[in-house]
Protein backbone atom coordinates (compact mmCIF):
# COMPACT_ATOMS: atom_id res chain seq x y z
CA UNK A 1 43.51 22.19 8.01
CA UNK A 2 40.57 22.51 10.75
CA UNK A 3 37.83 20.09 9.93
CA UNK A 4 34.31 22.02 10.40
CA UNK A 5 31.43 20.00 12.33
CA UNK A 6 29.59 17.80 10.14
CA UNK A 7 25.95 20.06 9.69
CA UNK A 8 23.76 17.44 8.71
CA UNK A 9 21.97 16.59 11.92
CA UNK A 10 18.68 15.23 10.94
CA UNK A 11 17.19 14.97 14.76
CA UNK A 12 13.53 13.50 15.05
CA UNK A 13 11.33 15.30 12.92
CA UNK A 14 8.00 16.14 14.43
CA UNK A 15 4.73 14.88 13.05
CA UNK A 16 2.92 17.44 11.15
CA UNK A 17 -0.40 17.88 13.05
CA UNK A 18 -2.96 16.92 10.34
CA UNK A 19 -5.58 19.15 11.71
CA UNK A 20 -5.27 22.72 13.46
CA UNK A 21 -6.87 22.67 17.61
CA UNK A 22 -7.33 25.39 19.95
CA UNK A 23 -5.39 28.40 19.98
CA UNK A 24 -3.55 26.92 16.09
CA UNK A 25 -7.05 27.90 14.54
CA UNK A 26 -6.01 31.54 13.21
CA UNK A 27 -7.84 33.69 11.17
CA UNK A 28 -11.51 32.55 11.79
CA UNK A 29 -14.21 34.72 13.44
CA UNK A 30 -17.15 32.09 13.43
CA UNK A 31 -17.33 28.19 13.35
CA UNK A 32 -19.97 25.86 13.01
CA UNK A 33 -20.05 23.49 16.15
CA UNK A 34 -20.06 19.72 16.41
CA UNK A 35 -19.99 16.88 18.92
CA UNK A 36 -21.49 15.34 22.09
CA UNK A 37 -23.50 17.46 24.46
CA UNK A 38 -23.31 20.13 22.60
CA UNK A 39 -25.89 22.16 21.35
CA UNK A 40 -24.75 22.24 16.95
CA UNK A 41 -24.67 25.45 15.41
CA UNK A 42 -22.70 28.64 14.37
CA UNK A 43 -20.61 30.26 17.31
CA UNK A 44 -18.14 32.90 17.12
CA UNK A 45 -14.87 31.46 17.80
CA UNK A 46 -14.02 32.50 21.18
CA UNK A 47 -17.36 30.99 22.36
CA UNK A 48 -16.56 27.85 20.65
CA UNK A 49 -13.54 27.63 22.23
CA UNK A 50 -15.02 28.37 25.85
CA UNK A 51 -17.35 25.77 25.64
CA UNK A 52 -14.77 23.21 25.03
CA UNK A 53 -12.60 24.44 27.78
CA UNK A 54 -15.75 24.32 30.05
CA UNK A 55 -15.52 20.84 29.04
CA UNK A 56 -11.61 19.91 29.27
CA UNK A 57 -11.67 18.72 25.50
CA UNK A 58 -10.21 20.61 22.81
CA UNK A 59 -12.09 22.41 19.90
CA UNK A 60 -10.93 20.32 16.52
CA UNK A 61 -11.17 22.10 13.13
CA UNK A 62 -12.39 18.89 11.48
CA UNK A 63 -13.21 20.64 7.81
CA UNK A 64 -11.20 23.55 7.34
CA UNK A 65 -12.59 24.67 3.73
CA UNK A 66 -16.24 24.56 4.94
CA UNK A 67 -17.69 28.08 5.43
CA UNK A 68 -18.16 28.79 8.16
CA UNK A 69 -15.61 26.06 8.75
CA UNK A 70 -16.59 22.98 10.73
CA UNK A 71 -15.23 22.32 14.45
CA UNK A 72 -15.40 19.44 16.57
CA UNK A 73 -15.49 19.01 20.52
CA UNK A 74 -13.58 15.81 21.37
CA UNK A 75 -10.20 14.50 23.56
CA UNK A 76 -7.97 15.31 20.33
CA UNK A 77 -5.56 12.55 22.22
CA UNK A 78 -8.06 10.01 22.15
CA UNK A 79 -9.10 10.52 18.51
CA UNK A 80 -5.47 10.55 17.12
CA UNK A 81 -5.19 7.37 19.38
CA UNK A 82 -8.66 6.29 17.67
CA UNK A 83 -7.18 7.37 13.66
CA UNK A 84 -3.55 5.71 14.24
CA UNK A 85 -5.71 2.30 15.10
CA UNK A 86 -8.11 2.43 11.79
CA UNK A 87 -5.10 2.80 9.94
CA UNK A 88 -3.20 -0.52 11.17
CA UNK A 89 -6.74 -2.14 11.26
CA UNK A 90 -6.85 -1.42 7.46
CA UNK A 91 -2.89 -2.22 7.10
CA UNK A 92 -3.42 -5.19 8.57
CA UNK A 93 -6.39 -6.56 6.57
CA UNK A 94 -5.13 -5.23 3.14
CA UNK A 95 -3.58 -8.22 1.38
CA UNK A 96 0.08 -8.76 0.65
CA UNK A 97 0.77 -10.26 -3.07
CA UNK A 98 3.57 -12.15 -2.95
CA UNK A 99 5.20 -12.79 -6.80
CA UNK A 100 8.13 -15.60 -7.15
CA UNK A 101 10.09 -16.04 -10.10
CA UNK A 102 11.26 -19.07 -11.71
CA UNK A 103 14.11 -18.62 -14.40
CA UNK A 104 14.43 -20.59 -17.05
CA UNK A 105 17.34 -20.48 -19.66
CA UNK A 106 15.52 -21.30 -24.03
CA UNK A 107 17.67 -24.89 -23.51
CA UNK A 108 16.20 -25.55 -19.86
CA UNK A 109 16.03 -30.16 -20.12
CA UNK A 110 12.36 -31.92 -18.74
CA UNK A 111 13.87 -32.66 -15.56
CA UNK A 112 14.66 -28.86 -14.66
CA UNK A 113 11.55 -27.93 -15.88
CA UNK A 114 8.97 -30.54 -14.30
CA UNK A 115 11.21 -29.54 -10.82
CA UNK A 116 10.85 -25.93 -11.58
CA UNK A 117 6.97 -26.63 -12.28
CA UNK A 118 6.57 -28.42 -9.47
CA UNK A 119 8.07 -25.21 -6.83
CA UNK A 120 5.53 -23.17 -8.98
CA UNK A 121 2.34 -25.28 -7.91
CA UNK A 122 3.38 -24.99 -4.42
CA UNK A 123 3.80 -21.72 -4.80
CA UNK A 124 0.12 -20.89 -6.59
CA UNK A 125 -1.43 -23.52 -3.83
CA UNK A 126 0.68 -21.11 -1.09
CA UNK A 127 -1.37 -18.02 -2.65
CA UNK A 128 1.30 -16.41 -4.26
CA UNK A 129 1.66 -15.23 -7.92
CA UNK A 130 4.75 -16.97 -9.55
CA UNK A 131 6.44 -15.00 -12.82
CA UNK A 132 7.85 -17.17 -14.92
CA UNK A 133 10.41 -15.80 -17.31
CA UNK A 134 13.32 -17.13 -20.09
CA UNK A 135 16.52 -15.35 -20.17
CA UNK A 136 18.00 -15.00 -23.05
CA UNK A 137 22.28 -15.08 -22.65
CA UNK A 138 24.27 -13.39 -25.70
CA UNK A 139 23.42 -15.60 -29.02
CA UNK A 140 20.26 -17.42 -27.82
CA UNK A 141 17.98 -14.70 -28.47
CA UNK A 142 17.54 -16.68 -31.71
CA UNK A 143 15.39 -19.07 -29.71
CA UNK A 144 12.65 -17.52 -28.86
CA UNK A 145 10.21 -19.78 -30.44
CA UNK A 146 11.91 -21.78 -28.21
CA UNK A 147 11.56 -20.09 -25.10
CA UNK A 148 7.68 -19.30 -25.93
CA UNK A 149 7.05 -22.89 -26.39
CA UNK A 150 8.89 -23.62 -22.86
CA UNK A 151 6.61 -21.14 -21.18
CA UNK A 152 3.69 -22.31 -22.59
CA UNK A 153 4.11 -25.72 -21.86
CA UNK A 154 4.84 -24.10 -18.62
CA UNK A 155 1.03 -22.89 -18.24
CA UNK A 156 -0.35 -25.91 -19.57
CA UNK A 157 1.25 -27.82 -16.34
CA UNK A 158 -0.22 -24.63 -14.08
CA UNK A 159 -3.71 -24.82 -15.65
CA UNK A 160 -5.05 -26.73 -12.39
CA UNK A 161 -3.51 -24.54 -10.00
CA UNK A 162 -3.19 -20.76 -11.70
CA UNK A 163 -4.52 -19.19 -14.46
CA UNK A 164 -1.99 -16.74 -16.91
CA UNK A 165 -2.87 -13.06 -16.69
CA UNK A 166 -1.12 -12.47 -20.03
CA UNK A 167 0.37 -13.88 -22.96
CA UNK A 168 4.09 -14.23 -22.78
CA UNK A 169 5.64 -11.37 -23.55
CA UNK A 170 9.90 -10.15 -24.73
CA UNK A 171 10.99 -7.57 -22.54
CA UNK A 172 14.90 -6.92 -24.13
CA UNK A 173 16.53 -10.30 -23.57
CA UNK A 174 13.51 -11.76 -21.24
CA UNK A 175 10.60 -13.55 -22.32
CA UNK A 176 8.42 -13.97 -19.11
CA UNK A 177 4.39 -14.95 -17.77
CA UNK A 178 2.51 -13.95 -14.74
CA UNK A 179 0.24 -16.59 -13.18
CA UNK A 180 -2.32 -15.99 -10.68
CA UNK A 181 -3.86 -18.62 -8.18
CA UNK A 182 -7.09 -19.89 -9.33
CA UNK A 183 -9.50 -19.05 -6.13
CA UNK A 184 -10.11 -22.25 -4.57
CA UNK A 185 -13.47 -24.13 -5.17
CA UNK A 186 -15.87 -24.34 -1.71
């Protein structure tokens, strides 16, 4: 039996060009110009396109669905350049939520839980949300007075530190609470 060449070569894929330049803008007989040193205005296409070859930029169709549609005159190099670094600028300033879980088990004795309390106020002071949930193993689901007791006991000893979104709430055979930091005071 031959074996056949495996046909699933998935080579780089190029980036699709987000918007059309030059000689890609089909099917357009007049544009309405933008950018520096330019006079704005309505120009049939092949003008438009002269002037920003007079200029060594390209001619950007900027708004596509605009009629006549709109074209800019810019380096289209320098303004993907310029886009890519907006984007990480706002990647990099948009926040990160961190959530950590504590587990706790409906029988869970003072000393787990005051050690288990104690990781969740670092945790809230560190900025991060902490879920706190019960699990429930085969029989015990007949404790869950129990296990709502533990987890509010729970968010009495977080009330400096983090604030509950909800109630606690049984999700199958888990019984769990989100806590937020509490924004510190200036």
């Amino acid at each position: 039996m031959a074996l056949r060449p495996n046909n699933n070569y998935r080579g780089n894929k190029r980036e699709e060009e987000p918007y059309r330049i030059n000689q890609l803008i089909r099917g357009v007989e007049e544009v309405r110009l933008v950018g520096e040193n330019i006079e704005i205005g309505v120009y049939p296409f092949a003008k438009a396109l002269e002037i920003a070859e007079s200029q060594n930029l390209d001619l950007v169709e900027i708004s596509p669905k605009a009629v006549p549609p709109v074209c800019k005159v810019i380096d289209y190099a320098k303004f993907k350049y310029d886009q890519k670094k907006k984007q990480k600028e706002i990647k990099a300033n948009a926040t990160k939520t961190v959530i950590k879980e504590i587990r706790f088990g409906p029988n869970t004795d003072e000393h787990d839980f005051n050690f288990k309390l104690k990781h969740a106020v670092n945790f809230l002071k560190e900025g991060a949300k902490v879920k706190a949930y019960v699990h429930f193993v085969g029989r015990t689901i007949v404790f869950k007075e129990r296990g709502e007791m533990l987890l509010l006991n729970f968010a009495k000893g977080l009330e400096d530190v983090g604030k509950p979104d909800d109630m606690p709430k049984l999700e199958g055979k888990r019984m769990s609470i989100i806590f937020s930091p509490k924004a510190a005071k200036k």
